[in-house]
N, C-alpha and C. Protein backbone atom coordinates (compact mmCIF):
# COMPACT_ATOMS: atom_id res chain seq x y z
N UNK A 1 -54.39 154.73 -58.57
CA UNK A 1 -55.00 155.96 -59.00
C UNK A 1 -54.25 156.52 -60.21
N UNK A 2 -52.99 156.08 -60.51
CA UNK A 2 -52.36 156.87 -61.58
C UNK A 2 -52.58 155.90 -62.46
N UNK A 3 -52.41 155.14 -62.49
CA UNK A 3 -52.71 154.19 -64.19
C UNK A 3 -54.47 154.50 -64.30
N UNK A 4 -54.87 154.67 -63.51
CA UNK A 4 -56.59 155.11 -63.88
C UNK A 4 -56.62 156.49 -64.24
N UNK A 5 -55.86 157.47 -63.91
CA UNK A 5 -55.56 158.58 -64.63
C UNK A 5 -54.99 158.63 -65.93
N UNK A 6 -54.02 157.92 -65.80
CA UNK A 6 -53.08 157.66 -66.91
C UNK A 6 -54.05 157.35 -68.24
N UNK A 7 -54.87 156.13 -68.11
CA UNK A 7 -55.45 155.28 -69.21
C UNK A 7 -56.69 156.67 -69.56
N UNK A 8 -57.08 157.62 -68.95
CA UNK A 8 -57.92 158.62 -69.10
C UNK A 8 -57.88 159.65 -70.19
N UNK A 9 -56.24 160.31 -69.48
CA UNK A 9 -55.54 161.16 -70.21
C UNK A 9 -54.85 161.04 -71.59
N UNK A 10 -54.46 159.60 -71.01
CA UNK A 10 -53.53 159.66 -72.56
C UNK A 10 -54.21 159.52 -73.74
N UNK A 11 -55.32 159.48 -73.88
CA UNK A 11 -55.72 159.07 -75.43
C UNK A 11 -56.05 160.49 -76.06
N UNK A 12 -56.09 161.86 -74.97
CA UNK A 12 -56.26 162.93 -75.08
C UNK A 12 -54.83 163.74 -75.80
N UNK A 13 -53.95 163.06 -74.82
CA UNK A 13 -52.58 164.11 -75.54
C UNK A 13 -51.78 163.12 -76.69
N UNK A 14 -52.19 161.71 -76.64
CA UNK A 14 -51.83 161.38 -78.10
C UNK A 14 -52.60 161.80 -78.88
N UNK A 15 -53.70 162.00 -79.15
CA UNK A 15 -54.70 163.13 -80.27
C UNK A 15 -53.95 164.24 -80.63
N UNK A 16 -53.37 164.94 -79.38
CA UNK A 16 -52.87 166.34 -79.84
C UNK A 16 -51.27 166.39 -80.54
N UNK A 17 -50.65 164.71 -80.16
CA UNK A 17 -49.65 165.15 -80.59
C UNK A 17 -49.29 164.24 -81.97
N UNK A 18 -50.28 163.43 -82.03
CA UNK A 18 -50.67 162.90 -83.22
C UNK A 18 -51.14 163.72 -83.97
N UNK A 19 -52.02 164.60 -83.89
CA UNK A 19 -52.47 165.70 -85.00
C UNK A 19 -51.01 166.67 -85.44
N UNK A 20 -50.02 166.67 -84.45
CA UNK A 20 -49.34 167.65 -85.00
C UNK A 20 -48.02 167.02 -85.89
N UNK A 21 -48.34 165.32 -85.89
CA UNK A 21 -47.21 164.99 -86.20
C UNK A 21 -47.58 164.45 -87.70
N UNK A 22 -49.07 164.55 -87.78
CA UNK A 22 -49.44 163.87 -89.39
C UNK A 22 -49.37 165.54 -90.30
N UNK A 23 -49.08 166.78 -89.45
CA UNK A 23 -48.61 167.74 -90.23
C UNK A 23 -47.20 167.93 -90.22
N UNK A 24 -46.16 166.72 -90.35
CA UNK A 24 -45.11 167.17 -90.27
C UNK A 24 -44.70 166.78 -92.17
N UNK A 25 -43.55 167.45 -91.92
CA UNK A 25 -43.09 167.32 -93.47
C UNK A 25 -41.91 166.13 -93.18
N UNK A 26 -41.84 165.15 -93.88
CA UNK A 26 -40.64 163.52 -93.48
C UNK A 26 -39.91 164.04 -94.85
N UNK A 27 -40.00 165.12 -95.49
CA UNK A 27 -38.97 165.08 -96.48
C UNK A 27 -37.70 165.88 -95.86
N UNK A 28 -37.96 166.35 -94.28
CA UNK A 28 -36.85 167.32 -93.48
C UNK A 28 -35.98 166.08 -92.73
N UNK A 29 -36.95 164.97 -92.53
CA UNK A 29 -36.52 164.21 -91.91
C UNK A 29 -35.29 162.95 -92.73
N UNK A 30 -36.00 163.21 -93.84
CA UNK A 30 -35.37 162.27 -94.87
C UNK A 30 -34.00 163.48 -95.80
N UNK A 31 -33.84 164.31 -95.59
CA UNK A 31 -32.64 164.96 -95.96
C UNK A 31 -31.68 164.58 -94.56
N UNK A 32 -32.03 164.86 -93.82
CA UNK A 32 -30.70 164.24 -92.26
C UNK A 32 -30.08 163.01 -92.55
N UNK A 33 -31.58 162.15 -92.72
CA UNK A 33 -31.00 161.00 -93.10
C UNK A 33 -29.74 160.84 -94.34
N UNK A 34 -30.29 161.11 -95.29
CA UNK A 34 -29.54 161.36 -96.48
C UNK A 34 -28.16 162.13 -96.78
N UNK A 35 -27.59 162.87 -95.37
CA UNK A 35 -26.73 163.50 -95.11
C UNK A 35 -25.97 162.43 -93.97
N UNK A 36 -26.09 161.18 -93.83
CA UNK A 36 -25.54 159.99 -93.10
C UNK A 36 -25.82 160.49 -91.73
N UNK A 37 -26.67 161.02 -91.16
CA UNK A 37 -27.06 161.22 -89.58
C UNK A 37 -27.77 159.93 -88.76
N UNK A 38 -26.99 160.10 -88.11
CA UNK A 38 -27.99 158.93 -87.11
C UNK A 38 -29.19 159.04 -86.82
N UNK A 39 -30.51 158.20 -86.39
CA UNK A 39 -31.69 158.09 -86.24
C UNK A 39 -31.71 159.07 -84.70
N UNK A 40 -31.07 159.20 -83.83
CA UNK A 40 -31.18 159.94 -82.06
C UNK A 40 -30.83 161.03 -82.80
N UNK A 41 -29.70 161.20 -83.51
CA UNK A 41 -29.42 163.20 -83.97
C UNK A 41 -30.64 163.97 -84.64
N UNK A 42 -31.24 162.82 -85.59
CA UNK A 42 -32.36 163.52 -86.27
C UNK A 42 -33.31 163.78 -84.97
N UNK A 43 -33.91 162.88 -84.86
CA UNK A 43 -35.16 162.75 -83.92
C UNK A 43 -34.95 164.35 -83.06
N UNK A 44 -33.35 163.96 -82.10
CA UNK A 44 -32.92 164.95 -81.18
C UNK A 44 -33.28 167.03 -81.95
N UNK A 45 -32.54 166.73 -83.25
CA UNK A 45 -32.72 168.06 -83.85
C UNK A 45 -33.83 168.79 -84.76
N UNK A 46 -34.74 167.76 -85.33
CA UNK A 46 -35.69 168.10 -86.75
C UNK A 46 -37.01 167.76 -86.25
N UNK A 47 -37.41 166.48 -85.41
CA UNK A 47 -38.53 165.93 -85.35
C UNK A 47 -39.03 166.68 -83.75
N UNK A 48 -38.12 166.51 -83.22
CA UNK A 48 -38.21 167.06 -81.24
C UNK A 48 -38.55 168.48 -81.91
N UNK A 49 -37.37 169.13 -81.89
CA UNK A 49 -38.62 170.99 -82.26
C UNK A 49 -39.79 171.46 -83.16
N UNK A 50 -40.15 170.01 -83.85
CA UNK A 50 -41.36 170.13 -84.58
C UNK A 50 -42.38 170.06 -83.58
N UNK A 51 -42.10 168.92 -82.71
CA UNK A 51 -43.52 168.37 -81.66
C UNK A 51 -43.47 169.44 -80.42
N UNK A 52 -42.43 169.84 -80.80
CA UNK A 52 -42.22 170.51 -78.92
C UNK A 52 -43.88 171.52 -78.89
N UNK A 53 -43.91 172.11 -79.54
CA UNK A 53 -45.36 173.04 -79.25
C UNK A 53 -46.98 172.18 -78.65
N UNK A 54 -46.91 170.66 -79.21
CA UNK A 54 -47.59 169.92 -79.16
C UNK A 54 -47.49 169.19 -77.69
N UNK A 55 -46.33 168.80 -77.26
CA UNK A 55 -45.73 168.10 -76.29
C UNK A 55 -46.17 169.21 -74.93
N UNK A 56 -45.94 170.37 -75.10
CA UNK A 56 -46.71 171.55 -74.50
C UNK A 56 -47.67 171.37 -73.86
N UNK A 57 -48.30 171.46 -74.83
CA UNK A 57 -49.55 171.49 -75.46
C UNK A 57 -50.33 170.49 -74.14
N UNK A 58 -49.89 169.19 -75.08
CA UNK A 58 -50.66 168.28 -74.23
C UNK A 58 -50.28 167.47 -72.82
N UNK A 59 -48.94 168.40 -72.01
CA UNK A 59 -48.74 168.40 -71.10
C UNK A 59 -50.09 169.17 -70.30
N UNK A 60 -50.07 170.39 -70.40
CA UNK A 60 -50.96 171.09 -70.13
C UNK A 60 -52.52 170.81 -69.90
N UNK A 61 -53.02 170.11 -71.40
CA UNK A 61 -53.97 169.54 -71.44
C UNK A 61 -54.16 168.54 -70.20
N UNK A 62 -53.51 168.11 -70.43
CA UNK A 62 -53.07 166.68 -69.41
C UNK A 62 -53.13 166.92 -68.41
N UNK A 63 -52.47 168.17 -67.70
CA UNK A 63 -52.55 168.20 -66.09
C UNK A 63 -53.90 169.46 -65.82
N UNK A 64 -54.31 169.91 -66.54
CA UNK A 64 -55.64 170.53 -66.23
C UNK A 64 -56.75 169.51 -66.25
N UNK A 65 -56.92 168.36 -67.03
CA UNK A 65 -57.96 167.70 -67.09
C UNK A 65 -57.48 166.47 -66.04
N UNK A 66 -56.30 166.01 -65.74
CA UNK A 66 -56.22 165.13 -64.28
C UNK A 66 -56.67 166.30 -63.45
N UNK A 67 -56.35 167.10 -63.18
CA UNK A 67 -56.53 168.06 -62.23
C UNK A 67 -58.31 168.22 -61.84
N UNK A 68 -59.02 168.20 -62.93
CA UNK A 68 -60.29 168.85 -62.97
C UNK A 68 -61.45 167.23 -63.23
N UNK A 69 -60.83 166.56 -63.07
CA UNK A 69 -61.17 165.25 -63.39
C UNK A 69 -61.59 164.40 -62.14
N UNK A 70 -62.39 165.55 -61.29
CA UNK A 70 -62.52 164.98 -59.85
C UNK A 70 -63.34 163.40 -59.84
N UNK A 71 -64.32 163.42 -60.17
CA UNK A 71 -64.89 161.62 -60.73
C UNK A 71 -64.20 160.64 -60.81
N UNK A 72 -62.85 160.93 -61.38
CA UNK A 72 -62.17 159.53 -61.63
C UNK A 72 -61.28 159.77 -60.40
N UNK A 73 -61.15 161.01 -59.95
CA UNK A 73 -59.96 160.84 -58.48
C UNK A 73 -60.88 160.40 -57.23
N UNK A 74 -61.79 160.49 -57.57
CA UNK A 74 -62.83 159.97 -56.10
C UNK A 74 -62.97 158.63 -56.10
N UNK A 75 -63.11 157.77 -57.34
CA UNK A 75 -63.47 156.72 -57.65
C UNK A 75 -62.00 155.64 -57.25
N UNK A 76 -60.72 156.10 -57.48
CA UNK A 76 -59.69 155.48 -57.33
C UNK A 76 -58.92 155.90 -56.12
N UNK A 77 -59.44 157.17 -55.57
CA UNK A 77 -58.36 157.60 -54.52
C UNK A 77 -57.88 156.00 -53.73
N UNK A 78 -56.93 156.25 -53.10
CA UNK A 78 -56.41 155.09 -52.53
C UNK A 78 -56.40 155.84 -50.80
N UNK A 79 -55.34 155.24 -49.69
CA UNK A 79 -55.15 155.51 -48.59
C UNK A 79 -54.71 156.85 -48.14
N UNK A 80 -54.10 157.70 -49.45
CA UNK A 80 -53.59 158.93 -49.37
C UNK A 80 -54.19 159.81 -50.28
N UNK A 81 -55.22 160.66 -49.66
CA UNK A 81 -55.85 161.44 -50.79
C UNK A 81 -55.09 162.62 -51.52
N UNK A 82 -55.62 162.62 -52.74
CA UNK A 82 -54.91 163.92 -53.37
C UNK A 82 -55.50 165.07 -52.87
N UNK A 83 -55.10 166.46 -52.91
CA UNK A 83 -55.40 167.85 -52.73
C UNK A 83 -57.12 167.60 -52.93
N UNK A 84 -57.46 167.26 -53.97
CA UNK A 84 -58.95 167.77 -54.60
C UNK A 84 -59.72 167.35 -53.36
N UNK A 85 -59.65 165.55 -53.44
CA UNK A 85 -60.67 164.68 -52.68
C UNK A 85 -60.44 165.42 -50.92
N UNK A 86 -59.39 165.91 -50.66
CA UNK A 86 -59.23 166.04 -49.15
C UNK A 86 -60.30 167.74 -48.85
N UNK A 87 -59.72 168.63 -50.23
CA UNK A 87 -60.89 169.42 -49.88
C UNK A 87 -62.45 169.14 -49.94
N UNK A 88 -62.75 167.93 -50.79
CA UNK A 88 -64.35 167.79 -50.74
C UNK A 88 -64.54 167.56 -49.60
N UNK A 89 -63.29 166.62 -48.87
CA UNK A 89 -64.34 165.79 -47.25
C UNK A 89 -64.12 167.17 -46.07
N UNK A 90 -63.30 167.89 -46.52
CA UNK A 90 -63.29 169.20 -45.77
C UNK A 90 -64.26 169.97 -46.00
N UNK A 91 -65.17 170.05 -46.89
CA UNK A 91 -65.98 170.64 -47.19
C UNK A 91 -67.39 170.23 -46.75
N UNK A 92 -67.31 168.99 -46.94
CA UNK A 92 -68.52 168.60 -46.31
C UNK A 92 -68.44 168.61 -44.96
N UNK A 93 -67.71 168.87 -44.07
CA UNK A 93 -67.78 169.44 -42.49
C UNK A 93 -68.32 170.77 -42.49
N UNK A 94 -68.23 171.76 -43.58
CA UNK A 94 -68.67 173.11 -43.31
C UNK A 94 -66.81 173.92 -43.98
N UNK A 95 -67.45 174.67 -45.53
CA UNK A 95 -66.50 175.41 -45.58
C UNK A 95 -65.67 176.76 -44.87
N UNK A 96 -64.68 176.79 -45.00
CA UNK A 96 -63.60 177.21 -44.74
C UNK A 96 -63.09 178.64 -45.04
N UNK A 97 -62.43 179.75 -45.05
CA UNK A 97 -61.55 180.93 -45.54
C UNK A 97 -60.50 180.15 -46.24
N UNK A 98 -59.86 178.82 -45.65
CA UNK A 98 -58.58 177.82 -46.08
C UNK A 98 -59.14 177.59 -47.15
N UNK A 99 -59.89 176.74 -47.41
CA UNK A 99 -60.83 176.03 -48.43
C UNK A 99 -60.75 177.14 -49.90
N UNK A 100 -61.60 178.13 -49.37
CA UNK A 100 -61.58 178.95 -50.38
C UNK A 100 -60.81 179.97 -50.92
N UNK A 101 -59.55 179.95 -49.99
CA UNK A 101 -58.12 180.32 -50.52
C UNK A 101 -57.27 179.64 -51.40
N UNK A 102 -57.62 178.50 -50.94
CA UNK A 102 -56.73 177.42 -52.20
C UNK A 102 -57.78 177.04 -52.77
N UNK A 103 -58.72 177.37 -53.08
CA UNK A 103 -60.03 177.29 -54.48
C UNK A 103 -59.37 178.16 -55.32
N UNK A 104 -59.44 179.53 -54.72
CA UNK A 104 -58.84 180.74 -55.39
C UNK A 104 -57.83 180.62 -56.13
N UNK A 105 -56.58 179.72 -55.27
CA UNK A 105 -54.98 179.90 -55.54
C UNK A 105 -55.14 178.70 -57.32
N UNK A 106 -55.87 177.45 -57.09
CA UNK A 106 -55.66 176.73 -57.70
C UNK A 106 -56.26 177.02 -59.14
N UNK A 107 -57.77 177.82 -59.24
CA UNK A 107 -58.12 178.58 -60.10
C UNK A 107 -57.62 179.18 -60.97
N UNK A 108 -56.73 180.49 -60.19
CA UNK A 108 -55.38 181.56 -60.65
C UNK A 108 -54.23 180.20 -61.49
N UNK A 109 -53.70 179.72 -60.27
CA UNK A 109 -52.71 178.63 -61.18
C UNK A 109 -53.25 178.06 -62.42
N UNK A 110 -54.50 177.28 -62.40
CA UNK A 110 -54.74 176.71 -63.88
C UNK A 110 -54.63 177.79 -64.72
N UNK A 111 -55.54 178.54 -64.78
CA UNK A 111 -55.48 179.66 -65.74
C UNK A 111 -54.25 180.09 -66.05
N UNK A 112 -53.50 180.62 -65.12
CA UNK A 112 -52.11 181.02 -65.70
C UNK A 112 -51.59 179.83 -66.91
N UNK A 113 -51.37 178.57 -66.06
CA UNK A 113 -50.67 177.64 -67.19
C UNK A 113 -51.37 177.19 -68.37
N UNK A 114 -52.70 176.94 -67.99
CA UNK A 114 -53.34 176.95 -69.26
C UNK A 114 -53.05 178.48 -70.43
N UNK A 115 -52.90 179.99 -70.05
CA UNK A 115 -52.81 180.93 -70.79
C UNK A 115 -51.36 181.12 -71.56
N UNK A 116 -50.01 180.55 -70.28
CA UNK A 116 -48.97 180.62 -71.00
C UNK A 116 -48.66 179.28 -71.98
N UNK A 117 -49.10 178.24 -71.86
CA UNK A 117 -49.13 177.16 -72.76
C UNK A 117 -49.46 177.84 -73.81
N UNK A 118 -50.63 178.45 -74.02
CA UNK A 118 -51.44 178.88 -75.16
C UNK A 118 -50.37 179.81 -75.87
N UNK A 119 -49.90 180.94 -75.14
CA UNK A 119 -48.90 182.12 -75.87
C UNK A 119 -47.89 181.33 -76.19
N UNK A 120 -47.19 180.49 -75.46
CA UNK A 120 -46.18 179.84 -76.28
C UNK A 120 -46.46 178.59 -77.12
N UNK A 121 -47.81 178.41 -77.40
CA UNK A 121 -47.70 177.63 -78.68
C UNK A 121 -48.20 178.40 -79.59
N UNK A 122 -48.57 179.81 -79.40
CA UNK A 122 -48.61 180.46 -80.70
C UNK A 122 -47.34 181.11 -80.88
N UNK A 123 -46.70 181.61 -80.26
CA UNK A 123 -45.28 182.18 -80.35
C UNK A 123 -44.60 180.77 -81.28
N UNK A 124 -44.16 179.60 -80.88
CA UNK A 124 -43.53 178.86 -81.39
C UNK A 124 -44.06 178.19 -83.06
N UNK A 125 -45.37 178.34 -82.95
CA UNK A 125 -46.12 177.66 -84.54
C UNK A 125 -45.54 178.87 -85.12
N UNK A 126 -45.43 180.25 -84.80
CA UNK A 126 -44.95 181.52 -86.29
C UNK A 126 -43.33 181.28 -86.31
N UNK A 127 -42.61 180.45 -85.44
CA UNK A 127 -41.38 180.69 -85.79
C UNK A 127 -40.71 179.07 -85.95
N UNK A 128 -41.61 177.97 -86.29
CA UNK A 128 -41.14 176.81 -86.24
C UNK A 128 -40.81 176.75 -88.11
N UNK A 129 -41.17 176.92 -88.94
CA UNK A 129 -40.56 176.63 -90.16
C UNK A 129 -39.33 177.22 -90.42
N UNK A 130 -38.92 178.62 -90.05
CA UNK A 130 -37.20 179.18 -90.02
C UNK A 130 -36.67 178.11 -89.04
N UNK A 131 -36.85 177.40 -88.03
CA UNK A 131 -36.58 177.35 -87.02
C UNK A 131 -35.93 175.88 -87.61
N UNK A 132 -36.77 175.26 -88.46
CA UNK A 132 -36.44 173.76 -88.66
C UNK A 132 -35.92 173.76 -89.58
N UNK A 133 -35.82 174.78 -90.66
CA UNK A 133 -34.59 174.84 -91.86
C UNK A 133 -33.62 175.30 -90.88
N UNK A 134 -33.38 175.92 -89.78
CA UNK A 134 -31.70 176.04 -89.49
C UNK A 134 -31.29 174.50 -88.79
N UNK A 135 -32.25 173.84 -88.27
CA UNK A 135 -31.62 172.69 -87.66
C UNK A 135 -31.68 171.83 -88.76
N UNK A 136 -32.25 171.55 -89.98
CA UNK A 136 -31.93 171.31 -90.66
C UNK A 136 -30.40 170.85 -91.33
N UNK A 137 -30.57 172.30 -91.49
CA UNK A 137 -29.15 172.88 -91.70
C UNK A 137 -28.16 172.75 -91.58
N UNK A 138 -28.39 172.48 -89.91
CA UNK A 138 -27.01 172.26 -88.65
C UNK A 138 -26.82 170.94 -88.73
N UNK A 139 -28.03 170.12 -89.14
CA UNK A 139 -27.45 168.77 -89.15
C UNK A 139 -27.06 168.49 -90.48
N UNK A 140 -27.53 168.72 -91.26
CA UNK A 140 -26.31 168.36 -92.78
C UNK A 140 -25.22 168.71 -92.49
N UNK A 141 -25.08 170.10 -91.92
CA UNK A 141 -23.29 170.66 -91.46
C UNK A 141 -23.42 171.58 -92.90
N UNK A 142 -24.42 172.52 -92.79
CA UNK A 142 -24.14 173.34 -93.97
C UNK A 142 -23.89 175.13 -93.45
């Protein structure tokens, strides 16, 4: 069930983090270099807090659409069902107060993480260009 999730999702959050990485600038990346830094220090300091909003991003993406992606979890469930599939066969006995408490709860939860994903990738896109001239910075040793 997870590599059938897997092969689903991922072509979704490499989109998102591919889009954010063909807006990156390689001339930040190519001053580290040029300052004799290793390939893990750069990556670790200039390229990682560029994607991080993206990486977010399409975490998020990612576990709302496995989450909501009941079709492909019905189709692969295996011997141990996930949350979703166990409430459908509960449901089809005749719903529940249970049932529709954790409808409720799981509802509230997406939304929340889907809303704070959102505030912190707009919080982080207004403060990522100061943000990558100081690591910049820190890695020349200036």
């Amino acid at each position: 069930m997870v590599a059938g999730q897997f092969s689903y999702i991922v072509s979704i959050a490499t989109l998102t983090i591919a889009a954010r990485l063909k807006r990156f600038d390689v001339t930040l990346e190519d001053a580290a270099f040029n300052l004799a830094r290793r390939a893990p220090t750069v990556l670790w300091t200039v390229t990682l807090p560029y994607l991080k909003p993206a990486l977010i991003g399409a975490a998020a993406i990612s576990f709302l659409m496995s989450f909501e992606n009941f079709n492909t979890t019905l189709m692969l469930v295996g011997s141990d069902p996930p949350l979703t599939v166990m409430m459908y066969g509960r449901m089809r006995e005749g719903a529940s107060p249970v049932l529709n408490a954790v409808s409720l709860f799981l509802m509230i939860a997406s939304a929340l993480i889907a809303s704070r994903a959102d505030a912190a990738f707009r919080n982080h896109h207004e403060h990522i260009s100061g943000a990558l001239a100081v690591n910049v910075a820190r890695v020349c040793g200036l």
